[in-house]
Protein backbone atom coordinates (compact mmCIF):
# COMPACT_ATOMS: atom_id res chain seq x y z
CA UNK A 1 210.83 -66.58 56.00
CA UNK A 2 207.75 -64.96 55.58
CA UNK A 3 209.07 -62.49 52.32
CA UNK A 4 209.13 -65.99 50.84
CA UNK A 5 205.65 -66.72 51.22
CA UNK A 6 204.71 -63.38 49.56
CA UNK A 7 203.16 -63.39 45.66
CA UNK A 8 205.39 -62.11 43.44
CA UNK A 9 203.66 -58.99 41.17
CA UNK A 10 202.64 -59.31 38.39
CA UNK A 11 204.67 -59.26 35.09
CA UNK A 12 204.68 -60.12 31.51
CA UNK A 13 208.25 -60.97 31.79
CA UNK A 14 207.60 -64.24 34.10
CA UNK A 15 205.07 -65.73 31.48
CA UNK A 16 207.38 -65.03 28.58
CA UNK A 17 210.62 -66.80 30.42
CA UNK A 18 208.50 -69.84 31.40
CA UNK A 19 207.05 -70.34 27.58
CA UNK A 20 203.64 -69.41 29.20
CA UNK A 21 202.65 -68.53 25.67
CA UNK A 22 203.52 -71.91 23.49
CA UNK A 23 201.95 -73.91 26.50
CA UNK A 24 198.93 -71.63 26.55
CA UNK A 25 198.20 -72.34 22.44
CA UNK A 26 199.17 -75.88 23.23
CA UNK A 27 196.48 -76.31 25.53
CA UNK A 28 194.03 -74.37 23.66
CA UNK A 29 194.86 -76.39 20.13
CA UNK A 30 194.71 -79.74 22.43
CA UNK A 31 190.96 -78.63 23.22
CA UNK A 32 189.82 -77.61 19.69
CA UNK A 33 191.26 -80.80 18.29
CA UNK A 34 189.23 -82.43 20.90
CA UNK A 35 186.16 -80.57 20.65
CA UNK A 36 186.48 -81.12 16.55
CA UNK A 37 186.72 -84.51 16.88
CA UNK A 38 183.33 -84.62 19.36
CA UNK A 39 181.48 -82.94 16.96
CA UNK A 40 182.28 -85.16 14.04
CA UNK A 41 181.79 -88.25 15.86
CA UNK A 42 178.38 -86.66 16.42
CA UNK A 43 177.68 -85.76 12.91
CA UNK A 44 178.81 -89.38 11.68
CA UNK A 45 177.05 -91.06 14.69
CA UNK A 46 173.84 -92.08 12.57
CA UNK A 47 175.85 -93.72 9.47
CA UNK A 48 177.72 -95.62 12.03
CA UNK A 49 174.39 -96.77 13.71
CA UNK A 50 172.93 -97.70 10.62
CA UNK A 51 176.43 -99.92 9.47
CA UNK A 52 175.94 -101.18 13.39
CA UNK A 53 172.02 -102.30 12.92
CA UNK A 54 172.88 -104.06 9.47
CA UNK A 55 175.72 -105.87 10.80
CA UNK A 56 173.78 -106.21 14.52
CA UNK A 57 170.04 -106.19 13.71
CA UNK A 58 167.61 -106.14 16.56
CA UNK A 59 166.40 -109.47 17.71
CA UNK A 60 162.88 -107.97 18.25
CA UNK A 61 161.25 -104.95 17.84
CA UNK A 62 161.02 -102.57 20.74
CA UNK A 63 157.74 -101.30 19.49
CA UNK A 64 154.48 -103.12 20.47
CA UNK A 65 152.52 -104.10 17.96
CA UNK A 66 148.95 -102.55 18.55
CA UNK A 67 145.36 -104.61 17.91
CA UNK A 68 143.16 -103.72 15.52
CA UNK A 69 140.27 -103.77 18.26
CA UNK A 70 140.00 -101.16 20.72
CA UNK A 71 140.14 -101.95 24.39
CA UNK A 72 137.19 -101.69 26.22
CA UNK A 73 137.52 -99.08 28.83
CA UNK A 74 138.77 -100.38 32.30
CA UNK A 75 136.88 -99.19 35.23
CA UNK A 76 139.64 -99.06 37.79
CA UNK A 77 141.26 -95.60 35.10
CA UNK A 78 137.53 -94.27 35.01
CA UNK A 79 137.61 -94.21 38.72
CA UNK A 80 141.48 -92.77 38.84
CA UNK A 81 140.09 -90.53 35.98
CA UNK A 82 137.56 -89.08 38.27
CA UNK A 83 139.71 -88.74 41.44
CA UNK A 84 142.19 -86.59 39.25
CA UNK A 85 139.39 -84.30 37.86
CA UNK A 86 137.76 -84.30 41.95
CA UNK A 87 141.62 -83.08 43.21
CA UNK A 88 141.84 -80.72 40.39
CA UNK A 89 138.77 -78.69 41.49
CA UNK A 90 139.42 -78.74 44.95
CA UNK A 91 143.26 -77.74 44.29
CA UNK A 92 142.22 -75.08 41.98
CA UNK A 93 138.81 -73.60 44.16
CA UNK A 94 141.89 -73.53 47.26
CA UNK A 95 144.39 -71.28 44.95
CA UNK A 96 141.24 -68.96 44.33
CA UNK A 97 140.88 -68.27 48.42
């Protein structure tokens, strides 16, 4: 029983007999077709977006529309502002020791 369990060597012979070849192309040609048909699907993706938003258009705009006037500057940032230049120093004086 255990000579059974053993791997049989290596030959050329047992992939030939089994049509190891054709299946090997097969597979391969099965992945190139696939990997064709990805990339195309890529390349075309934008025309297809564009039919898609003509026939689909966006209800709104993602965007924000911005003011024309400035906002004025909001203290609560100014003090973040200054506790992120404060831990920058100290982080940067302790890499120096």
């Amino acid at each position: 029983m255990a000579a059974a369990l053993r791997p049989t060597p290596f030959q050329l012979e047992n992939i030939t007999n089994a049509d190891g070849l054709q299946i090997a192309f097969a597979g391969m040609a099965i992945v190139f077709a696939a990997l064709i048909f990805i990339s195309l699907f890529i390349v075309a993706l934008p025309k297809i977006l564009i039919v898609a938003n003509k026939i689909l258009p966006e209800a709104e705009p993602h965007i924000p529309v911005r003011s024309a006037k400035p906002k004025a500057a909001d203290t609560s940032s100014a003090g973040a502002e200054i506790a992120a230049a404060v831990a920058f120093a100290y982080h940067t004086n302790q890499e120096g020791d």
